[in-house]
C-alpha atoms as a PDB file:
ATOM      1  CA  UNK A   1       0.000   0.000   0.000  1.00  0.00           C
ATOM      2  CA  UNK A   2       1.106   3.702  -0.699  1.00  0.00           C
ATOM      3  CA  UNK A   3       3.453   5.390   1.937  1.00  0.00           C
ATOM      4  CA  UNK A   4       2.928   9.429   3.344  1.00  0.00           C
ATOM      5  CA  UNK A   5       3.222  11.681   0.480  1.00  0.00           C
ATOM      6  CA  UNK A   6       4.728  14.865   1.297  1.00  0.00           C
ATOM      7  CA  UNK A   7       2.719  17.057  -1.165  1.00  0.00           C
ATOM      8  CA  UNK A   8      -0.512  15.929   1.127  1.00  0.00           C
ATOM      9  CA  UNK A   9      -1.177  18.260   3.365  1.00  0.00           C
ATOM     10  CA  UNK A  10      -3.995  17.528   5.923  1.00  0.00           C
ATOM     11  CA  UNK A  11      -6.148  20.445   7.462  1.00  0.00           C
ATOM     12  CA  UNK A  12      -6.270  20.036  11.057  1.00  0.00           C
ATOM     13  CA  UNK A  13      -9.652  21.684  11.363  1.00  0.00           C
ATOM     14  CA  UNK A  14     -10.975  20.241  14.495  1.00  0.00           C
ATOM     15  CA  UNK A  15     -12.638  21.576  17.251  1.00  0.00           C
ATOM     16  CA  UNK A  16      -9.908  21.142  19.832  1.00  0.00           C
ATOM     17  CA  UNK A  17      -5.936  20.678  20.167  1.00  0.00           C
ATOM     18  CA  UNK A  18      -6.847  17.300  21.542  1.00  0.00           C
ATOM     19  CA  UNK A  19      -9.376  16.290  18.796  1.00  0.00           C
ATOM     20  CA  UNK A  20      -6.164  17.052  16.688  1.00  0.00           C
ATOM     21  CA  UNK A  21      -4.111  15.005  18.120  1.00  0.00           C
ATOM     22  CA  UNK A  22      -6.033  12.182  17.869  1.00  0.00           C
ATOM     23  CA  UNK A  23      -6.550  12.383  14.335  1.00  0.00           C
ATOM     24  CA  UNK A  24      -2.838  12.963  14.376  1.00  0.00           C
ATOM     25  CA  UNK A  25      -2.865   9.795  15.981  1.00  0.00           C
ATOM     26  CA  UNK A  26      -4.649   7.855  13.874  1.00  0.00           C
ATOM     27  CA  UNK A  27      -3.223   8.796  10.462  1.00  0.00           C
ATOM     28  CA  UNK A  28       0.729   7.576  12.074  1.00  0.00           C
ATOM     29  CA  UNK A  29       2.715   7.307   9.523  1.00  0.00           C
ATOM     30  CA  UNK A  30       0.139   7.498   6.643  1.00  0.00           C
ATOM     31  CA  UNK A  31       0.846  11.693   6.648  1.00  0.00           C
ATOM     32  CA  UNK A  32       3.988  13.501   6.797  1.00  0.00           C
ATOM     33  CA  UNK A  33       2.475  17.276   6.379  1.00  0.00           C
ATOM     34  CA  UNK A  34      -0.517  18.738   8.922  1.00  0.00           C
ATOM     35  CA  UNK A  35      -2.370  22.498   7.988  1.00  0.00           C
ATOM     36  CA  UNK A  36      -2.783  24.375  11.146  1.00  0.00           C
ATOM     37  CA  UNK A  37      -5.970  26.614  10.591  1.00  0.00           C
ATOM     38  CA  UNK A  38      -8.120  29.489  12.487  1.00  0.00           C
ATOM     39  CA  UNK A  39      -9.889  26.810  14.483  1.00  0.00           C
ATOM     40  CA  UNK A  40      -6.938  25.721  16.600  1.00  0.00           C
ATOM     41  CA  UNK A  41      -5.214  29.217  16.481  1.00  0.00           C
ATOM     42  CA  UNK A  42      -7.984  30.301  18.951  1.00  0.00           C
ATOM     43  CA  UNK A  43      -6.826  27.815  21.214  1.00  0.00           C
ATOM     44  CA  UNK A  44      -3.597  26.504  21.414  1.00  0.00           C
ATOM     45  CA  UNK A  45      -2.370  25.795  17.307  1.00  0.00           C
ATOM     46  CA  UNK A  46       1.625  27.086  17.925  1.00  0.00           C
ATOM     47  CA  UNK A  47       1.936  24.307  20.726  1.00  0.00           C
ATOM     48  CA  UNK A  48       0.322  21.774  18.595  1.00  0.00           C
ATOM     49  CA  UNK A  49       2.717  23.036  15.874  1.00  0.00           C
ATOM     50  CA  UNK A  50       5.681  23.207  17.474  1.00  0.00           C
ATOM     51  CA  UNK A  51       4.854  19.311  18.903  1.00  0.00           C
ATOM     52  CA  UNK A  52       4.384  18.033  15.456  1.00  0.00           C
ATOM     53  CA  UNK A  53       7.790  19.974  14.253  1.00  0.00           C
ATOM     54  CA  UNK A  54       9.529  17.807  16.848  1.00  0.00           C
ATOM     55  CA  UNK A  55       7.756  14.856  15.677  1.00  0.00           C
ATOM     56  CA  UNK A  56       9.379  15.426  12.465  1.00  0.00           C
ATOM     57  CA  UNK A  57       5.967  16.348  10.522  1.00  0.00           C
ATOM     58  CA  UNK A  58       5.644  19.590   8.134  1.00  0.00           C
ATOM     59  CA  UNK A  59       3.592  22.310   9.471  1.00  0.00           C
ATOM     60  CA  UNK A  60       1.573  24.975   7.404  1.00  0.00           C
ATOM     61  CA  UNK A  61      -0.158  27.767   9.457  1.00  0.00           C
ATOM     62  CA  UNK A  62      -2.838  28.455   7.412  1.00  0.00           C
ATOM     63  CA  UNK A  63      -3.522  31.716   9.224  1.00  0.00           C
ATOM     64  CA  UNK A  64      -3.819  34.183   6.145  1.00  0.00           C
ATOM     65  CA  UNK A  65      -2.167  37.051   7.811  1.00  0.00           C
ATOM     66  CA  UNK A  66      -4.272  40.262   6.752  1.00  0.00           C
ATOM     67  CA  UNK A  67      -3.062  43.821   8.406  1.00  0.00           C
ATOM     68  CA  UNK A  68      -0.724  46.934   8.729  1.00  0.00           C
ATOM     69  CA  UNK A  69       2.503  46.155   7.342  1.00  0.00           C
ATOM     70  CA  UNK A  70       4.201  46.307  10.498  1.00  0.00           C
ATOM     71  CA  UNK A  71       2.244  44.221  12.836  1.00  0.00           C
ATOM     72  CA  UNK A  72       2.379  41.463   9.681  1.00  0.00           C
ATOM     73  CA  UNK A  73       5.992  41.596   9.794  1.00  0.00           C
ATOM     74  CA  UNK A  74       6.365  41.314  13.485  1.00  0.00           C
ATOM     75  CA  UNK A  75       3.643  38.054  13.699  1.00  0.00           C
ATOM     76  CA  UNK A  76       5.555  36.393  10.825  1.00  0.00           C
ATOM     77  CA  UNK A  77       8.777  37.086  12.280  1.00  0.00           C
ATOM     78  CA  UNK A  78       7.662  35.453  15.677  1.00  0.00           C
ATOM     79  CA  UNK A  79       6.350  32.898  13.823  1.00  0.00           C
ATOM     80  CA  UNK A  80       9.810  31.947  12.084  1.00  0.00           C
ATOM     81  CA  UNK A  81      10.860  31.119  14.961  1.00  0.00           C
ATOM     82  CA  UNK A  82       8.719  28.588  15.649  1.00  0.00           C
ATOM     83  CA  UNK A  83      10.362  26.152  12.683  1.00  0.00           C
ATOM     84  CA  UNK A  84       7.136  25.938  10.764  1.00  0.00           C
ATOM     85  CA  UNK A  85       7.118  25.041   6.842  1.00  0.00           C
ATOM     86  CA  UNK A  86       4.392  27.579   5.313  1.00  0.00           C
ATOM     87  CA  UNK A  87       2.604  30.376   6.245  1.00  0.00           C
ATOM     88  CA  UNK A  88      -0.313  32.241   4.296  1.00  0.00           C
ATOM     89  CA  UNK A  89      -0.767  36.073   4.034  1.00  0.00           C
ATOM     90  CA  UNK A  90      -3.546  37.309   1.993  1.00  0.00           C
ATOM     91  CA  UNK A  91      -2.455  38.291  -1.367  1.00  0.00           C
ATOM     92  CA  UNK A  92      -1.969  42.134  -1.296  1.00  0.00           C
ATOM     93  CA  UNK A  93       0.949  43.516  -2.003  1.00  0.00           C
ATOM     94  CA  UNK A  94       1.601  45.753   1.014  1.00  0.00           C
ATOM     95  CA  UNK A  95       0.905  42.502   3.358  1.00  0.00           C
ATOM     96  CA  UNK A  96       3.316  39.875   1.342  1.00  0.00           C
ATOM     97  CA  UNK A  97       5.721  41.937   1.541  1.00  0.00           C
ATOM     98  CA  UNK A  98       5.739  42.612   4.664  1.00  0.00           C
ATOM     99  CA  UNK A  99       5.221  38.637   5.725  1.00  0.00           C
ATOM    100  CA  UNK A 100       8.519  38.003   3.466  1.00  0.00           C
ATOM    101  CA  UNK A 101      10.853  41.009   5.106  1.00  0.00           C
ATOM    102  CA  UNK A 102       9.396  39.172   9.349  1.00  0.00           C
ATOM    103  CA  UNK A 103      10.305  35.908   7.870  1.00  0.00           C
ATOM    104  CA  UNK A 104      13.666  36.936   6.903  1.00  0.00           C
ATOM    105  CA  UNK A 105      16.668  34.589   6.037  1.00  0.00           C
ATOM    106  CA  UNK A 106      14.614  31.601   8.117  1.00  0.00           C
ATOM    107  CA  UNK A 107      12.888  28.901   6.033  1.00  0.00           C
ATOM    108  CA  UNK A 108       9.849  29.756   6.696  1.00  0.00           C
ATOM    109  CA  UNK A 109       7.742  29.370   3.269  1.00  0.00           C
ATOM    110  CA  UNK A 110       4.967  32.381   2.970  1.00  0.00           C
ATOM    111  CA  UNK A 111       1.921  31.900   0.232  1.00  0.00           C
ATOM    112  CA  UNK A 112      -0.425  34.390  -0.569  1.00  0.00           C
ATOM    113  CA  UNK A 113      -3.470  33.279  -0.757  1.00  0.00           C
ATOM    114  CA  UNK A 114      -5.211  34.358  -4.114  1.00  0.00           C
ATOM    115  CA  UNK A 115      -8.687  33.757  -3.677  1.00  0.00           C
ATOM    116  CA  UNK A 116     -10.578  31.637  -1.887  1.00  0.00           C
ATOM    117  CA  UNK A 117     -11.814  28.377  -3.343  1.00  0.00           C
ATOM    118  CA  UNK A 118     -15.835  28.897  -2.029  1.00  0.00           C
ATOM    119  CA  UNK A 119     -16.041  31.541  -3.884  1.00  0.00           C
ATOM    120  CA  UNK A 120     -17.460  31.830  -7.506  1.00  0.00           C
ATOM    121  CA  UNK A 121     -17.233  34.404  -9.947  1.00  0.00           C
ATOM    122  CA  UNK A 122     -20.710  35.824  -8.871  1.00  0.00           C
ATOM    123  CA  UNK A 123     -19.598  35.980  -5.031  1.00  0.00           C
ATOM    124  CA  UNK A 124     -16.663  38.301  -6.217  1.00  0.00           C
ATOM    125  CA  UNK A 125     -19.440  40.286  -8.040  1.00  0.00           C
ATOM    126  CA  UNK A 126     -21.393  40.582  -5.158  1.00  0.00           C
ATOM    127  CA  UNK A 127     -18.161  41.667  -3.143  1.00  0.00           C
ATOM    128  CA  UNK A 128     -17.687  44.259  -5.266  1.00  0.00           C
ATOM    129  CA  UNK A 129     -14.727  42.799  -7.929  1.00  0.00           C
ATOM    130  CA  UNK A 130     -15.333  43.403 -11.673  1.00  0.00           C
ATOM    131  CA  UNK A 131     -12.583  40.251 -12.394  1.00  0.00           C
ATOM    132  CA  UNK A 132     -13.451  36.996 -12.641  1.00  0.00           C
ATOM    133  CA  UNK A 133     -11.848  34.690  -9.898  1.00  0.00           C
ATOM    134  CA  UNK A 134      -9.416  33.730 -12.764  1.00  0.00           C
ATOM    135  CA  UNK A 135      -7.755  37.066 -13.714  1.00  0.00           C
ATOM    136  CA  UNK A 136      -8.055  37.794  -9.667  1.00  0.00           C
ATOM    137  CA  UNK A 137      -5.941  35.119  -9.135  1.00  0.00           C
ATOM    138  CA  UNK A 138      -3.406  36.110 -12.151  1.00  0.00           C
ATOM    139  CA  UNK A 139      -3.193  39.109 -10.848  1.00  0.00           C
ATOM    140  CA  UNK A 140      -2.465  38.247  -7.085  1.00  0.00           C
ATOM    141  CA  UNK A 141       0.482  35.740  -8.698  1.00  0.00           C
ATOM    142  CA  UNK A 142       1.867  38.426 -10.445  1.00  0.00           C
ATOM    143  CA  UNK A 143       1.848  40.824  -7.382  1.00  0.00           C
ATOM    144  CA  UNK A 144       3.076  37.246  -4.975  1.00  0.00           C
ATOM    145  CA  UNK A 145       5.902  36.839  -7.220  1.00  0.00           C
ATOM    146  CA  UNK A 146       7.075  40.757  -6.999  1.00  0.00           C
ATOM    147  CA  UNK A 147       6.886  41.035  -3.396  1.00  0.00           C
ATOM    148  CA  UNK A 148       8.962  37.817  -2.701  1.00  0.00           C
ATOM    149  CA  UNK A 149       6.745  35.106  -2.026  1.00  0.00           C
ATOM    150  CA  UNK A 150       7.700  31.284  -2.251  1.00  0.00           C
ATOM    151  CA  UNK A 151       4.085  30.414  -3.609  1.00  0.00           C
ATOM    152  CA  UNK A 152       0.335  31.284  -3.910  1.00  0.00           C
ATOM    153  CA  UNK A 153      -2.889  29.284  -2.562  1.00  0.00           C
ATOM    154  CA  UNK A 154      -4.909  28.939  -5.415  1.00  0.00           C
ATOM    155  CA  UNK A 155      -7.733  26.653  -6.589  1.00  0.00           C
ATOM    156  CA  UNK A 156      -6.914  23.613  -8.638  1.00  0.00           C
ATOM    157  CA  UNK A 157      -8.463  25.305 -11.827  1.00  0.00           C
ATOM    158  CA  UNK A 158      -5.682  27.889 -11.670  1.00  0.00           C
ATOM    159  CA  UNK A 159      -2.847  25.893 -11.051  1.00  0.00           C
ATOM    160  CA  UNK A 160      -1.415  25.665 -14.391  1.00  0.00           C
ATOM    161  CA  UNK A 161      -1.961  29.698 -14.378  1.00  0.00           C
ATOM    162  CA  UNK A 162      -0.086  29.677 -11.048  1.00  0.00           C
ATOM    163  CA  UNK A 163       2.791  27.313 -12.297  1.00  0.00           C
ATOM    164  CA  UNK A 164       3.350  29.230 -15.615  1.00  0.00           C
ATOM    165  CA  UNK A 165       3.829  32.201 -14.388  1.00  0.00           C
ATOM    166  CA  UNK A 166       5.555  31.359 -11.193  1.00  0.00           C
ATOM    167  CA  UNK A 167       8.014  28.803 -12.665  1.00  0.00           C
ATOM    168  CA  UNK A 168       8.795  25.119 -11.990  1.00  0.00           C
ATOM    169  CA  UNK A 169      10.500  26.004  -8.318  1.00  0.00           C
ATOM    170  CA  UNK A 170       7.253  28.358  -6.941  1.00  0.00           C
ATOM    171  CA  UNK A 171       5.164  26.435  -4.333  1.00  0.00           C
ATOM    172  CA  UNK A 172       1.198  26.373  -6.095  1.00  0.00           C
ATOM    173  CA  UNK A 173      -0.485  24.663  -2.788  1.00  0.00           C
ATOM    174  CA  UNK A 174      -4.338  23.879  -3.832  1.00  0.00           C
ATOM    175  CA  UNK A 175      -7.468  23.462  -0.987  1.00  0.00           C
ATOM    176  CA  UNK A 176     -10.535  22.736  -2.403  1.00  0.00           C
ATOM    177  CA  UNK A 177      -9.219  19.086  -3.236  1.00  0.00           C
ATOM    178  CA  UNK A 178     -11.928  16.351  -3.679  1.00  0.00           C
ATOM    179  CA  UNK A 179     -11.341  12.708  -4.748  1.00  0.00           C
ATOM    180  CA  UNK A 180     -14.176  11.497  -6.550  1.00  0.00           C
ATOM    181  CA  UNK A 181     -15.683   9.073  -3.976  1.00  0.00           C
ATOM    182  CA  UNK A 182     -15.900  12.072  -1.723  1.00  0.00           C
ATOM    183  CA  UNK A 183     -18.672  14.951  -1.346  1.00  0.00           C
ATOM    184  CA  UNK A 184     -17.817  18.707  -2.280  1.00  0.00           C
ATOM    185  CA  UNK A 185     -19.224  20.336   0.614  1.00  0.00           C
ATOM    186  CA  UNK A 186     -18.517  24.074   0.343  1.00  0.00           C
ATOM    187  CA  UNK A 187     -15.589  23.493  -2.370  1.00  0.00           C
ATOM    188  CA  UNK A 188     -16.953  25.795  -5.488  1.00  0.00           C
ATOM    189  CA  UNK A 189     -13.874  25.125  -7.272  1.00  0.00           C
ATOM    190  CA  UNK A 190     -13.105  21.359  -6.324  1.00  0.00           C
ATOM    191  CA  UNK A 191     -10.533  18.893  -8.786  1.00  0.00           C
ATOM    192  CA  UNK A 192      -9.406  15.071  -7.728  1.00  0.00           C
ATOM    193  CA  UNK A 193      -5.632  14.747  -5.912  1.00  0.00           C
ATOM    194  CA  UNK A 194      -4.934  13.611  -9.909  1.00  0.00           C
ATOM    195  CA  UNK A 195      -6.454  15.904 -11.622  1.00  0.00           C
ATOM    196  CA  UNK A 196      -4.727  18.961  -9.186  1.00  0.00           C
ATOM    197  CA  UNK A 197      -1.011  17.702  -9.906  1.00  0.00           C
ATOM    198  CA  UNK A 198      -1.342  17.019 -13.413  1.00  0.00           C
ATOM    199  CA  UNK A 199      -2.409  20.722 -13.530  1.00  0.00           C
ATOM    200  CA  UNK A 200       0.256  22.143 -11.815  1.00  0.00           C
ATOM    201  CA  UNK A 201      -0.339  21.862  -8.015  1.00  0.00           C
ATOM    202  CA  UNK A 202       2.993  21.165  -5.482  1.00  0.00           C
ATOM    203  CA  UNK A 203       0.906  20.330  -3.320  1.00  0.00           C
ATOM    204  CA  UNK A 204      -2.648  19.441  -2.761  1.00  0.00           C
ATOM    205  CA  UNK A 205      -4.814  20.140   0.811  1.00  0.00           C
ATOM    206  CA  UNK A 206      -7.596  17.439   1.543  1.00  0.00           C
ATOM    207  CA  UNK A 207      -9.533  17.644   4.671  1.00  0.00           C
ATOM    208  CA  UNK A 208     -12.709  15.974   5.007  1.00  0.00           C
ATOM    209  CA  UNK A 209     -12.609  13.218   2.861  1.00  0.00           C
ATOM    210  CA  UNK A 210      -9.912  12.193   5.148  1.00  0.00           C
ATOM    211  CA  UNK A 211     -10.958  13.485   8.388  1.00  0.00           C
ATOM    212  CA  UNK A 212     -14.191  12.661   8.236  1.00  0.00           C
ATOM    213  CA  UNK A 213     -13.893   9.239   7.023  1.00  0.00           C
ATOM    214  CA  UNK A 214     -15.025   5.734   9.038  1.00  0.00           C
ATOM    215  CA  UNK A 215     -11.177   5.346   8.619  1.00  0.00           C
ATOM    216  CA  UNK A 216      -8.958   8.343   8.187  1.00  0.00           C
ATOM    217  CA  UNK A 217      -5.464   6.211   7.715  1.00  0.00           C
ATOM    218  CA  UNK A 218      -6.807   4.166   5.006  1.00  0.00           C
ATOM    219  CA  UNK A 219      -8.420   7.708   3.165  1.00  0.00           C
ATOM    220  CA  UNK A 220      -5.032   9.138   3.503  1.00  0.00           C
ATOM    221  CA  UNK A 221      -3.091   6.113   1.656  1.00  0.00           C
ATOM    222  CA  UNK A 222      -6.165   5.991  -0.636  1.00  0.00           C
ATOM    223  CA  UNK A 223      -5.409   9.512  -1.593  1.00  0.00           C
ATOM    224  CA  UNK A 224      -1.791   9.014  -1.902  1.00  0.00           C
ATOM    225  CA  UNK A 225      -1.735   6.156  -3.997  1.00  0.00           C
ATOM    226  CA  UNK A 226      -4.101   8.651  -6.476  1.00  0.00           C
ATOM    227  CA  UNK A 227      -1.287  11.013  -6.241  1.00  0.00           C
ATOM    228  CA  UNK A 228       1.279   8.574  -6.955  1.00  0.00           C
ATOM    229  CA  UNK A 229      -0.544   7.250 -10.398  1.00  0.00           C
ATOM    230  CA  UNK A 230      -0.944  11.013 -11.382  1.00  0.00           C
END
């Protein structure tokens, strides 16, 4: 049976530090790479984090840093300390570049997040934006790639957008990830763990078709072995 991939990255969004744990528990050796969201950063996400880094896992804070340049530099430069992988800022220009100048030489990854993958091109309408979520998103990886960035968060349907303009080396990290014996849920812009990599994705986030599986290990190697046949 497939081993841990490391381009699977597995959203810890639980209701509690200790409901993540057990789910860390259960998936052993079956994931190499946990997402640390908003849910667990109101309670105790950084000690969860800094547990798995000693445990040898990858850690993405999926915290999408959003506010004056100079309190986003400080919080990303506290949080390059920590040893984490990845970090997401939301994709303005002002913001990344602050996240990349608190990061500093550390190897702390930061993604901007483009746009988010529940929304369609009529909620961006309704938000005010006269793009579609596509030239959004081109626009945000243009702007990611001048500030400094290491990647973008961007749907599975821009991808290939991401990875052409961003070259073979900049991280495209895709949510919204949906095998096809799973549900959508509130994914407007979902793609199979296959389809995601062939069309461009480093790596691929997949939450509830593992975490919310009768068995969680056997959705994660189910998953990988899909990625390893794409």
């Amino acid at each position: 049976m497939a081993a841990a991939d490391p381009r699977l990255i597995v959203p810890l969004d639980l209701p509690s530090v200790d409901a993540a744990r057990g789910m860390v528990d259960t998936l052993g050796d079956a994931v190499s790479f946990y997402k640390v969201g908003l849910e667990l950063f109101a309670s105790d996400g950084m000690t969860l984090a800094r547990a798995l880094k000693a445990e040898g896992k990858q850690v993405f804070l999926d915290w999408k840093l959003h506010d004056i340049p100079t309190t986003v530099q400080r919080a990303a430069s506290v949080l390059a300390d920590a040893g984490c992988d990845l970090l997401t800022v939301h994709g303005e220009p002002q913001v990344m570049a602050a996240a990349v100048a608190g990061r500093g030489t550390s190897r702390l990854k930061v993604l901007a997040v483009t746009v988010l993958t529940s929304l369609s091109d009529g909620d961006l309408a309704e938000m005010g934006y006269a793009e579609t979520a596509r030239a959004l998103v081109e626009r945000r990886i243009h702007q990611a790639l001048a500030a400094g960035c290491d990647g973008v968060v961007a749907s599975p349907h821009e991808a290939a957008l991401a990875r052409t303009i961003g070259g073979p080396d900049f991280l495209v990290v895709t949510p919204g990830v949906r095998p096809d014996w799973a549900a959508k849920n509130d994914q407007a812009r979902a793609s199979t763990p296959a389809e995601a990599l062939r069309g461009g994705a480093s790596h691929i986030v997949c939450g509830r078709p593992i975490t919310a599986a009768n068995d969680p290990r056997e959705a994660a190697l189910r998953i990988a072995g899909e990625m390893a046949g794409a």
